[in-house]
Protein backbone atom coordinates (compact mmCIF):
# COMPACT_ATOMS: atom_id res chain seq x y z
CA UNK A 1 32.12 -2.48 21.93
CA UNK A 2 29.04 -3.55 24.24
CA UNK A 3 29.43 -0.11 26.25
CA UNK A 4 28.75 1.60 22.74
CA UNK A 5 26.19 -0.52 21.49
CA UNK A 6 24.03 -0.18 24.74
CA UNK A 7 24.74 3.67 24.10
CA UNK A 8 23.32 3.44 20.83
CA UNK A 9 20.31 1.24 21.59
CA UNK A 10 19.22 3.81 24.79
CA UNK A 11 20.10 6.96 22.76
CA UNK A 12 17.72 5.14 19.51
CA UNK A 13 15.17 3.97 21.17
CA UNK A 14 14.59 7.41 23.76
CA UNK A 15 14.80 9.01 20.08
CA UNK A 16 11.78 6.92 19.04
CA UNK A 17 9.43 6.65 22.32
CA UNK A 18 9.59 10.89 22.71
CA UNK A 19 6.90 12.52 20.65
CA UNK A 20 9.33 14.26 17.87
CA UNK A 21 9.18 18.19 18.42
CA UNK A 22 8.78 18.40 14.39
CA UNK A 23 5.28 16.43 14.29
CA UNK A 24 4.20 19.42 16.57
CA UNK A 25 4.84 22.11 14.08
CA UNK A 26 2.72 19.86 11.37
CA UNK A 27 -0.45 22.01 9.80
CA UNK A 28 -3.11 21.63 11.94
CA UNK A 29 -5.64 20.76 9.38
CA UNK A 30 -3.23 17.77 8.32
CA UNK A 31 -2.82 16.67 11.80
CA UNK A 32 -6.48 16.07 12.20
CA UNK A 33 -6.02 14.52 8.73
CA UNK A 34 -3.25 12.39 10.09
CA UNK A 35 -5.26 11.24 13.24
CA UNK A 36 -8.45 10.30 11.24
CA UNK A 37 -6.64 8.41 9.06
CA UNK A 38 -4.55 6.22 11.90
CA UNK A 39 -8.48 4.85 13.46
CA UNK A 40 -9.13 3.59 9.32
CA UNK A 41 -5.99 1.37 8.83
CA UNK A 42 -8.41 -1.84 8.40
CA UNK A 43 -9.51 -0.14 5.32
CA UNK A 44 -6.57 -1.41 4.31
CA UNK A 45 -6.56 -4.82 2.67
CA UNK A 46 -4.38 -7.84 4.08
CA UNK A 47 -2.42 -8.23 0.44
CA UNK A 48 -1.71 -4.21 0.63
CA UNK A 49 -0.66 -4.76 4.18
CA UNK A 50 1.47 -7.72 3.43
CA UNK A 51 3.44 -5.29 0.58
CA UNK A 52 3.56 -2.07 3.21
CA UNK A 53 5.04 -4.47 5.60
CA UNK A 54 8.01 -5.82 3.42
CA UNK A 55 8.60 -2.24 2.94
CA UNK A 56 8.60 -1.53 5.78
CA UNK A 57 11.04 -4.48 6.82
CA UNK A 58 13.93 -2.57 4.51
CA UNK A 59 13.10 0.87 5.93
CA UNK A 60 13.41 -0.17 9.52
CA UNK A 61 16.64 -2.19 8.29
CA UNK A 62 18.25 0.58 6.72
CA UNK A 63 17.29 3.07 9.35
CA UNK A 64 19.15 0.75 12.28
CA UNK A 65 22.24 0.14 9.94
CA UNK A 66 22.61 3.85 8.50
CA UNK A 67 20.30 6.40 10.03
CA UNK A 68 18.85 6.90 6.91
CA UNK A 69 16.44 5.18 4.32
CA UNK A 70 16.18 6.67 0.71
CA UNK A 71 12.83 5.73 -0.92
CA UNK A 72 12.39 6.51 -4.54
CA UNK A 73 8.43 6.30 -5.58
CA UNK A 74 8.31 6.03 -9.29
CA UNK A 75 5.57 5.86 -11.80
CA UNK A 76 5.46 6.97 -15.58
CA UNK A 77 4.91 10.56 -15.75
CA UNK A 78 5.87 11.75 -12.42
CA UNK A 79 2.72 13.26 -12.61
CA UNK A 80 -0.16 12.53 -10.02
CA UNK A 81 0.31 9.30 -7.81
CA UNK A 82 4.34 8.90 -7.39
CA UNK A 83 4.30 13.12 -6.09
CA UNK A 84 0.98 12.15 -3.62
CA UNK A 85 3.00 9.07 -2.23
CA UNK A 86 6.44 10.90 -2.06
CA UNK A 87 4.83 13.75 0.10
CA UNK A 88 2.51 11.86 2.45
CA UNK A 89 5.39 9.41 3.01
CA UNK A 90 8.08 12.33 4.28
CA UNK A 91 4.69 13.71 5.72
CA UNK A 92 3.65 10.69 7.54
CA UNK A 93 7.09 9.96 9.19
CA UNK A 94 6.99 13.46 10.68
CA UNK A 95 3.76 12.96 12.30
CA UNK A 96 4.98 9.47 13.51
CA UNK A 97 8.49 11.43 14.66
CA UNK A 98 10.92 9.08 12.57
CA UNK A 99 14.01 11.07 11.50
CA UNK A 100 16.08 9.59 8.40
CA UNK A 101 13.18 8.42 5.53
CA UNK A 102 14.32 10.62 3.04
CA UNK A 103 11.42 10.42 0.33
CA UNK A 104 11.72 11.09 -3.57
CA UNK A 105 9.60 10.53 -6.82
CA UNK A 106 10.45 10.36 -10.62
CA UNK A 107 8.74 8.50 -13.39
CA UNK A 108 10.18 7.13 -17.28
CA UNK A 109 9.31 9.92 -18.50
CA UNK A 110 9.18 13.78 -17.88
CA UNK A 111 5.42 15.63 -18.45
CA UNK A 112 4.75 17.96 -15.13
CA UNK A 113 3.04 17.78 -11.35
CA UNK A 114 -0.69 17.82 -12.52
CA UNK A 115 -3.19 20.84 -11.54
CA UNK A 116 -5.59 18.10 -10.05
CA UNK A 117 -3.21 16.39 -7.66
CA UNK A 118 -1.89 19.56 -6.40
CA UNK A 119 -5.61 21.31 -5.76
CA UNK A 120 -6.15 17.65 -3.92
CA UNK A 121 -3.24 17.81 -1.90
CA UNK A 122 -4.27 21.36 -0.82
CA UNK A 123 -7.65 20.21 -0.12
CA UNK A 124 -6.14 17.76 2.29
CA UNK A 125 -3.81 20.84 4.02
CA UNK A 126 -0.79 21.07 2.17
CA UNK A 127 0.85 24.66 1.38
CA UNK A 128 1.66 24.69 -2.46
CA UNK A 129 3.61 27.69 -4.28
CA UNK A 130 4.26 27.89 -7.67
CA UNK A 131 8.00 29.07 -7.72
CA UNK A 132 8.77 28.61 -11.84
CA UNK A 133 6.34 28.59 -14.70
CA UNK A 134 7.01 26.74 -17.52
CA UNK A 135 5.64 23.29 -19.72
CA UNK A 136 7.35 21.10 -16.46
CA UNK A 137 6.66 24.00 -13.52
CA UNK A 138 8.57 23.73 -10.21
CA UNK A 139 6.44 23.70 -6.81
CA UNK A 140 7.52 24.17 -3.20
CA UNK A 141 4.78 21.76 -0.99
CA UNK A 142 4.90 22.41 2.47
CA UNK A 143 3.13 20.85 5.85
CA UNK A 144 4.63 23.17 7.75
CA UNK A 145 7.76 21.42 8.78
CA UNK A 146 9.06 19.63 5.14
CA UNK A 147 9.53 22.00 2.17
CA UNK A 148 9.18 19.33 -1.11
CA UNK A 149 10.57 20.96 -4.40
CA UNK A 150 8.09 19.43 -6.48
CA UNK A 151 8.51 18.88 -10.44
CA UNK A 152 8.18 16.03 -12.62
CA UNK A 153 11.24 14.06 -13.85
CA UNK A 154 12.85 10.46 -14.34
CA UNK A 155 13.36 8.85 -11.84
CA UNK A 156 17.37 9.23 -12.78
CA UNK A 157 17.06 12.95 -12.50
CA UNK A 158 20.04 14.30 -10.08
CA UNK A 159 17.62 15.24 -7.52
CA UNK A 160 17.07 11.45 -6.32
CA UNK A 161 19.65 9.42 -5.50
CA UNK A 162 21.71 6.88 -7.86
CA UNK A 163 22.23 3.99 -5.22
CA UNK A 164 21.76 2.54 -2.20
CA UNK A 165 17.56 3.39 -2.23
CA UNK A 166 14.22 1.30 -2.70
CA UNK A 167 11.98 1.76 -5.41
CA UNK A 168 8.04 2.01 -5.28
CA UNK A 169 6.84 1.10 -8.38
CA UNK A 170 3.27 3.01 -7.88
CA UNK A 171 1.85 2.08 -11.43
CA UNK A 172 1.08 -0.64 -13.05
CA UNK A 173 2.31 0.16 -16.59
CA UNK A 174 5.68 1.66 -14.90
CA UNK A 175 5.98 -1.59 -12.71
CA UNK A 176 5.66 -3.69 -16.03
CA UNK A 177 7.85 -1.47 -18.56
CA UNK A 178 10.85 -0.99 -15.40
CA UNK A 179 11.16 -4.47 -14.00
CA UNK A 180 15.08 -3.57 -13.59
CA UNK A 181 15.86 0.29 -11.39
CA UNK A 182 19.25 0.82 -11.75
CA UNK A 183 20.74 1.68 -8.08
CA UNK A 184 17.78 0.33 -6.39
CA UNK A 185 19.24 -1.99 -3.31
CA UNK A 186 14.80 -3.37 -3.38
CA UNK A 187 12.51 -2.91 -5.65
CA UNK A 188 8.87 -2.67 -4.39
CA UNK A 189 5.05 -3.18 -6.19
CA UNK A 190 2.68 -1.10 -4.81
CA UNK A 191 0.15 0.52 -7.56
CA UNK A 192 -2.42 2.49 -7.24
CA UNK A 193 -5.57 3.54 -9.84
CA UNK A 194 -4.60 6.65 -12.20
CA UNK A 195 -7.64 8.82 -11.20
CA UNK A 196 -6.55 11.02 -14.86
CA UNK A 197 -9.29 9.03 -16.41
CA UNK A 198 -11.40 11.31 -14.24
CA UNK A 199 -10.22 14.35 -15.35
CA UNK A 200 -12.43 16.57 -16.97
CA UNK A 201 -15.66 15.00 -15.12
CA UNK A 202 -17.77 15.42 -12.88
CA UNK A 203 -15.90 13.16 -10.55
CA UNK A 204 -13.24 14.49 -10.81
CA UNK A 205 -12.23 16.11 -7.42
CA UNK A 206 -13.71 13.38 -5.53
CA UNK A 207 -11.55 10.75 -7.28
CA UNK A 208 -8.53 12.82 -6.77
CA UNK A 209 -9.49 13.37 -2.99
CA UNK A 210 -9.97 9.52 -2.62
CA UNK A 211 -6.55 8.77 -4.34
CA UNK A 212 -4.81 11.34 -1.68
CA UNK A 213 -7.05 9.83 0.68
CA UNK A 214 -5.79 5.93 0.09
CA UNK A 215 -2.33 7.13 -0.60
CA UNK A 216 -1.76 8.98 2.72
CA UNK A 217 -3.94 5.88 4.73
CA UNK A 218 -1.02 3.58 3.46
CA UNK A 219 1.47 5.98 3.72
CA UNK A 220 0.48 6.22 7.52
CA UNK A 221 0.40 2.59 7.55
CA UNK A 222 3.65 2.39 6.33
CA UNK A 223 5.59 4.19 8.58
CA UNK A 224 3.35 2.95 12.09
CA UNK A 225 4.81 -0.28 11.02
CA UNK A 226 8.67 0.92 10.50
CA UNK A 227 8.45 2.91 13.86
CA UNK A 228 7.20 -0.40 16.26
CA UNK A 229 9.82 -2.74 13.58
CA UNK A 230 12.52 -0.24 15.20
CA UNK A 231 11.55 -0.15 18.00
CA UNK A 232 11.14 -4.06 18.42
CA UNK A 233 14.72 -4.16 16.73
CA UNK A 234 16.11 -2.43 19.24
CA UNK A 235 14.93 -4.78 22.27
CA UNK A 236 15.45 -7.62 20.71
CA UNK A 237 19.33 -6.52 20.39
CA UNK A 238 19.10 -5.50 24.04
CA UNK A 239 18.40 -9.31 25.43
């Protein structure tokens, strides 16, 4: 039994120290998004980072128990800030070469991705396709090694997973109206300003670029933290 756990722990943590081939094949404009963003992390405030950590804590636990860590980021609409944080998360743990964060987004109720945070996210590097037109349209996003199928829906929807996952509660109002997600193993408070009240204005695209902006710092943040939590997992089982 020792034999095979000292297997594990030299075949994990080899897997974690070599740069991941994936991160490589990352859009280049996104990569020099990605390393601007990892010199501003004390941007980030010390009640944020106290939240990112804790999620942190369950990702890094998960990953070491099951390979895998399901993270469900869920506001109202599934319409602007759950999609940002869902994509810069699965985006942020390829640039920091983590395999098994599986990220996914859903709200309470079903409206569709919004025009702004999808021109934002391009702005920022992302390859966006429109695949179905409709009142709810479907969208592949792409940074060049994750293809996101991208539509709103509840957080229930048969796309996400029903149990075993932790929720991000990325809104206010949905953090208030959902204290209870059915299948979540944690439940998580992490919101962020709606920048809809901008839309229309002349701030508009600036707002919308800062919210990407913030999201994807934290993000970042976020999975730095998971990556050096494995990592001093793993020597600490060593000894």
């Amino acid at each position: 039994m020792k034999k095979h756990l000292s297997v594990f722990l030299t075949i994990t943590s080899l897997f974690l120290i070599v740069v991941n081939v994936d991160a490589q094949k990352l859009d280049k404009d996104l990569v020099r998004y990605c390393q601007n963003l990892t010199t501003a992390m004390d941007e980030i405030s010390n009640e944020r980072k106290e939240t990112l950590r804790e999620i942190g804590d369950y990702l890094a636990g998960e990953l070491i128990n099951d390979n895998k860590a399901n993270l469900i980021i869920i506001c109202t609409h599934n319409s602007r800030r759950s999609h940002i944080a869902q994509i810069w998360l699965q985006t942020s743990a390829t640039y920091f070469g983590i395999n098994g964060i599986n990220a996914f987004s859903g709200g309470l109720e079903v409206t569709a991705f919004n025009p702004n945070a999808i021109d934002a996210l391009k702005r920022a590097g992302f390859a966006i396709s429109n695949v179905q037109v409709s009142d709810n349209p479907v969208y592949t996003v792409s940074d060049g090694v994750n293809k996101t199928i991208s539509y709103s829906k509840k957080y229930s929807d048969r796309q996400n997973p029903s149990e075993d996952f932790g929720a991000v509660m990325v809104c206010s109002d949905a953090d208030q109206s959902c204290p209870l997600v059915a299948g979540a193993s944690e439940r998580f408070s992490l919101p962020y300003e709606d920048p809809r009240y901008y839309d229309g204005t002349d701030s508009q695209d600036t707002k919308y670029d800062e919210t990407v902006r913030e999201i994807a710092l934290e993000m970042l943040f976020l999975v730095e933290y998971t990556k050096k939590k494995q990592i001093a997992q793993i020597e600490a089982a060593r000894q």
